[in-house]
Protein backbone atom coordinates (compact mmCIF):
# COMPACT_ATOMS: atom_id res chain seq x y z
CA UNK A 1 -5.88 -21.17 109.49
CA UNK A 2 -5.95 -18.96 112.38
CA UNK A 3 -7.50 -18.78 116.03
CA UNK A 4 -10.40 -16.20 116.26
CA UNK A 5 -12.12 -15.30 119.16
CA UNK A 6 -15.59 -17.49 119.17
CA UNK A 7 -19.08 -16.32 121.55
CA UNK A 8 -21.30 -19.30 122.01
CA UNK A 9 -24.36 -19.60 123.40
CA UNK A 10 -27.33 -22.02 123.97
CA UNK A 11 -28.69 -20.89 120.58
CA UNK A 12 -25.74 -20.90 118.35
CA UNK A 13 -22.39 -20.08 117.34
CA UNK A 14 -21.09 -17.33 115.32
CA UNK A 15 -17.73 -14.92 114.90
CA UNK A 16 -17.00 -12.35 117.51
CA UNK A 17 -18.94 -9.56 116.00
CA UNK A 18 -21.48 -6.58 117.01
CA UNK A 19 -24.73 -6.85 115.85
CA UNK A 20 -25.54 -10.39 115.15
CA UNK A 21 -29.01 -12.25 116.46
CA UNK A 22 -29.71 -14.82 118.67
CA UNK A 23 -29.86 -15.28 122.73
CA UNK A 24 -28.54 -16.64 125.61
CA UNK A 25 -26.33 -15.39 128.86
CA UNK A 26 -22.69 -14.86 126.86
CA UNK A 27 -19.43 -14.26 129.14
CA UNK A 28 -15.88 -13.55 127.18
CA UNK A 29 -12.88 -14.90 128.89
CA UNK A 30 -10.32 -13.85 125.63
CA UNK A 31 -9.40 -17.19 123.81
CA UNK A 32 -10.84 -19.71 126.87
CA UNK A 33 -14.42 -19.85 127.76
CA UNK A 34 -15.11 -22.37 130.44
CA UNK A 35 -18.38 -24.45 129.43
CA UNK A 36 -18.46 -27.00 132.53
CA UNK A 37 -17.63 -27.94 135.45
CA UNK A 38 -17.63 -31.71 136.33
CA UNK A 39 -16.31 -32.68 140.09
CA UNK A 40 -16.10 -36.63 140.57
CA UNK A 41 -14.59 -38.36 143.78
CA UNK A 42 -10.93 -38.95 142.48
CA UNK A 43 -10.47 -36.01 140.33
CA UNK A 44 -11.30 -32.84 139.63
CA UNK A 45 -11.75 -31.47 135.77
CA UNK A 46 -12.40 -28.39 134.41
CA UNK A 47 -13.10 -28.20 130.80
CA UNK A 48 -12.71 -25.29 128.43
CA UNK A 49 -13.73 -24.87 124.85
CA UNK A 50 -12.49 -22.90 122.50
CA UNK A 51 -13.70 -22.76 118.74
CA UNK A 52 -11.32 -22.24 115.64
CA UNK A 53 -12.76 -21.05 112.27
CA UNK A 54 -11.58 -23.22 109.62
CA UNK A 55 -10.01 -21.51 106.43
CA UNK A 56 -10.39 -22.92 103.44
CA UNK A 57 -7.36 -23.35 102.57
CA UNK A 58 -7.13 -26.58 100.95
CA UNK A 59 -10.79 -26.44 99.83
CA UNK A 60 -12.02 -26.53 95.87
CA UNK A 61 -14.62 -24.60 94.63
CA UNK A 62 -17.70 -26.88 94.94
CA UNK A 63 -21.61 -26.62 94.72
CA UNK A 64 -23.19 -23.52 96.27
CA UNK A 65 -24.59 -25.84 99.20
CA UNK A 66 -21.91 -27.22 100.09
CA UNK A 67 -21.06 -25.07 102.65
CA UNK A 68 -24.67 -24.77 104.07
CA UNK A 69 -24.83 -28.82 104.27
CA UNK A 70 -21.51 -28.55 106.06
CA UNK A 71 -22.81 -26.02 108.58
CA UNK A 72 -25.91 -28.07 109.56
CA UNK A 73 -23.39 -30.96 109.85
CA UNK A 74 -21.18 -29.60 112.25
CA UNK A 75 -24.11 -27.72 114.12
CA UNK A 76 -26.03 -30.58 114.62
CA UNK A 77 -23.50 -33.08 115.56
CA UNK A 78 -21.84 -30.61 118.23
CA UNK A 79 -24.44 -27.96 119.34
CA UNK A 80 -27.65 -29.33 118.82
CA UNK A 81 -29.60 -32.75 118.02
CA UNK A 82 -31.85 -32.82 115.03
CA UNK A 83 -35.50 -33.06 115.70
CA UNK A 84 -36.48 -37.01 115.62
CA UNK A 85 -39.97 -36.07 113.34
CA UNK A 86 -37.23 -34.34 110.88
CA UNK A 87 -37.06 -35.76 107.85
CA UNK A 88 -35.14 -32.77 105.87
CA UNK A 89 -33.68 -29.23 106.72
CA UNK A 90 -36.31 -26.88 104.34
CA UNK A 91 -34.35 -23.81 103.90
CA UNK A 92 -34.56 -20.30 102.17
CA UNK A 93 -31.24 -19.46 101.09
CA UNK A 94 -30.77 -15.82 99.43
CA UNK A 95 -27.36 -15.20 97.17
CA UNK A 96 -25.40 -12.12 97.68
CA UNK A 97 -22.23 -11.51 95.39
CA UNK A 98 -19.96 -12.41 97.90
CA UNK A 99 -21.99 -14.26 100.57
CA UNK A 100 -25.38 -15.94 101.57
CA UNK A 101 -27.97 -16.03 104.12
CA UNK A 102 -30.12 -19.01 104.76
CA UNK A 103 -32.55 -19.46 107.06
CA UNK A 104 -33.53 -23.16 107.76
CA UNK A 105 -36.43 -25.19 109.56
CA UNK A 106 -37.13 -26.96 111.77
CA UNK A 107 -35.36 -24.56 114.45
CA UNK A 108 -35.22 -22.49 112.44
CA UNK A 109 -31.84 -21.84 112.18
CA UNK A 110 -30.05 -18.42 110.21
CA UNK A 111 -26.90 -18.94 109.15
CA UNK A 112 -24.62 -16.54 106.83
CA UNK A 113 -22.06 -17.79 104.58
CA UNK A 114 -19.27 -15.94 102.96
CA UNK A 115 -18.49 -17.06 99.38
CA UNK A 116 -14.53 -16.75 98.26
CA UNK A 117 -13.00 -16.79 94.98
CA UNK A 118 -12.56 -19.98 93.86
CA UNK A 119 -13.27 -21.70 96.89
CA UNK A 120 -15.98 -23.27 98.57
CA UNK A 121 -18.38 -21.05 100.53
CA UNK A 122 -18.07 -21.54 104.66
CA UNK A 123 -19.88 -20.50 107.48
CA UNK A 124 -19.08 -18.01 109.29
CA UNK A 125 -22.38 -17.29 111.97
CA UNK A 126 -25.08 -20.06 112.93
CA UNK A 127 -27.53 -18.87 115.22
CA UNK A 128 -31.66 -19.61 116.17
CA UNK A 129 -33.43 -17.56 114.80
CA UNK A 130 -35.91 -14.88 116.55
CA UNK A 131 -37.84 -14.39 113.94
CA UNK A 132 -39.31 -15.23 110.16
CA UNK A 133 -36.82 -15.61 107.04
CA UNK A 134 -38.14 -11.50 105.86
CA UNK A 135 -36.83 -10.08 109.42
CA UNK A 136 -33.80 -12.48 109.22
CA UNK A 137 -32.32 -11.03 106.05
CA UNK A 138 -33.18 -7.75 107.03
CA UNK A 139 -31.17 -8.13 110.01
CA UNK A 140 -28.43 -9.62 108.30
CA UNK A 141 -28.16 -7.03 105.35
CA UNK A 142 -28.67 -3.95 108.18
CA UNK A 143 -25.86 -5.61 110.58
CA UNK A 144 -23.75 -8.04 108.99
CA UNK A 145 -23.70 -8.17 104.89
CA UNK A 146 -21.00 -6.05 103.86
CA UNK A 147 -21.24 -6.34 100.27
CA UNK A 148 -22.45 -3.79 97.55
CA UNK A 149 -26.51 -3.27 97.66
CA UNK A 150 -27.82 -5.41 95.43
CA UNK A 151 -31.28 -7.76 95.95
CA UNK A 152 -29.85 -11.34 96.44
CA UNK A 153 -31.46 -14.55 94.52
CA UNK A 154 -33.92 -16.15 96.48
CA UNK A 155 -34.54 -19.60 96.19
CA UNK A 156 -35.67 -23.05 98.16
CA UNK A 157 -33.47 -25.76 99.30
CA UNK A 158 -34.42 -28.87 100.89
CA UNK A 159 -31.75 -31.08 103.10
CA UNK A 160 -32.20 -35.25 103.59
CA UNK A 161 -31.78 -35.50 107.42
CA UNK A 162 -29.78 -38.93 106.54
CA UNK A 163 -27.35 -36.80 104.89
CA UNK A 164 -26.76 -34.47 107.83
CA UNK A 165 -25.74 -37.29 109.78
CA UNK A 166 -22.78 -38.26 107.66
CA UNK A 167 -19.31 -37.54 108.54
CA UNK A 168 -16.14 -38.05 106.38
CA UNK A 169 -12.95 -37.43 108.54
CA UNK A 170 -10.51 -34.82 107.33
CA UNK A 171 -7.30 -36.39 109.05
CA UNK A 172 -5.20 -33.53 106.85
CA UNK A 173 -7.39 -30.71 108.59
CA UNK A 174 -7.36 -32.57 111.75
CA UNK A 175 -3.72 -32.66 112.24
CA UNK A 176 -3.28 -29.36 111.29
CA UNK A 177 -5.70 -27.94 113.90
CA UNK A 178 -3.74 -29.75 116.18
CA UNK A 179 -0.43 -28.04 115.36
CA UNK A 180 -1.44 -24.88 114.76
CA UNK A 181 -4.98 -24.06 116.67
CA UNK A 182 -2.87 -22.90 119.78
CA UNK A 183 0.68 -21.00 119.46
CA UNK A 184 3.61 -22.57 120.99
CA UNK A 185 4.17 -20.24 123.95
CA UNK A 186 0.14 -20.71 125.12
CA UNK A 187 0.70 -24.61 124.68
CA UNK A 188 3.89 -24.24 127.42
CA UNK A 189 1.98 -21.78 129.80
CA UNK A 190 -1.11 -24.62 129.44
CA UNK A 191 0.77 -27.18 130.25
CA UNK A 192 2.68 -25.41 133.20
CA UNK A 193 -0.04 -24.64 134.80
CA UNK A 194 -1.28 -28.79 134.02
CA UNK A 195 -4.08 -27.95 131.46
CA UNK A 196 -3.98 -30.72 128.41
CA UNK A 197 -5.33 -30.28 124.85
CA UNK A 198 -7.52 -32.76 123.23
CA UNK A 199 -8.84 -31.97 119.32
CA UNK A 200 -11.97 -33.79 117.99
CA UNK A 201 -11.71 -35.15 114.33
CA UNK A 202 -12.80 -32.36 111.78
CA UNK A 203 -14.93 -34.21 109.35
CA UNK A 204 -14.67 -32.37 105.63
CA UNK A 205 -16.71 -29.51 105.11
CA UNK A 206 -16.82 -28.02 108.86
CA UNK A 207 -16.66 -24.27 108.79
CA UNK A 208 -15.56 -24.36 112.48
CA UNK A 209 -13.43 -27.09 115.15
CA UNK A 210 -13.21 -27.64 118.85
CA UNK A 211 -10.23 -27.78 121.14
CA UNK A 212 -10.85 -28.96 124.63
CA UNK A 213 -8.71 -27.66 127.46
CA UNK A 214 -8.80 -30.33 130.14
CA UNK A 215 -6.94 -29.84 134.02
CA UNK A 216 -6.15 -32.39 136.35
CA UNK A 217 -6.67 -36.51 135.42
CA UNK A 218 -8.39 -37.90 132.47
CA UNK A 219 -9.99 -41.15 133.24
């Protein structure tokens, strides 16, 4: 697994790439981006976010929606909340060679998957979407499918929002994000200049993790 640099916005998250959709007032700071600012009485905290694509390193090949049920998981628990009135994710999903596209609603939600050898597909971009699943693929085959042309299988999916909600901790992936999310040398200028790290539990099928820079006193 290795650190890429992550944009995220109020509409989604993706890779660091030209091209992609979606909106919202982005600002690169290299790895850090600060996302708040909280000021209380007796301390002062400034927390930075930073997200990590997960490899799939340890991963089996598994069902081809594995990786989109994974991607709703992590987007919903972290970015967004799930509509109340939800009671499934209805998505398109077209199949490319080496990758997907789905587009998902309510939201609705694009999100592109690449597909490995032998090993499970993973998320790689989740954005909103701007427009309707035809302009969606278009977009993604004109900007960001890099496979041979070829039309992709088309065909309907349809999510349980109970199963979206469920979370089984990877403690393996967990503790290696820990140790290796941030390189020795950047973990000795952090903490010289009194910023701590703090790494939520990656629950099993997350294409992407969170690491928390936090400066000053935790209560």
């Amino acid at each position: 697994m290795g650190t890429r640099r992550r944009e995220r916005s109020d509409d989604g998250v993706r890779r660091g790439e030209p091209g992609g959709v979606g909106a919202g007032d982005r600002r690169r700071d290299g790895l850090l981006r600060v996302c708040a600012r909280q000021r209380r009485p007796t301390m002062t905290m400034l927390r930075l976010l930073v997200f990590v694509a997960l490899s799939c390193w340890s991963c089996a090949a598994s069902g081809s929606e594995d990786g989109l049920v994974g991607a709703l998981r992590w987007y919903y628990r972290w970015i967004a909340e799930l509509p109340a009135t939800a009671k499934s994710m209805d998505c398109t999903v077209a199949s490319f060679s080496i990758s997907q596209f789905a587009f998902c609603e309510p939201g609705p939600l694009a999100i592109d998957l690449d597909m490995p050898p032998s090993s499970a597909p993973m998320a790689t971009n989740i954005t909103r979407a701007l427009s309707g699943f035809a302009d969606e693929l278009r977009n993604f085959k004109g900007h960001r499918y890099s496979g041979p042309p070829q039309n992709p299988v088309i065909r309907a999916l349809s999510i349980q929002a109970s199963t979206l909600a469920q979370c089984k901790v990877d403690l393996e992936q967990t503790r290696r994000l820990a140790a290796t999310a941030v390189v020795a040398q950047q973990r000795i200028d952090l903490s010289n200049r009194g910023i701590a790290l703090r790494f939520p539990l990656v629950c099993e099928g997350d294409p992407f993790c969170l690491v928390f820079f936090y400066e000053g006193q935790r209560r």
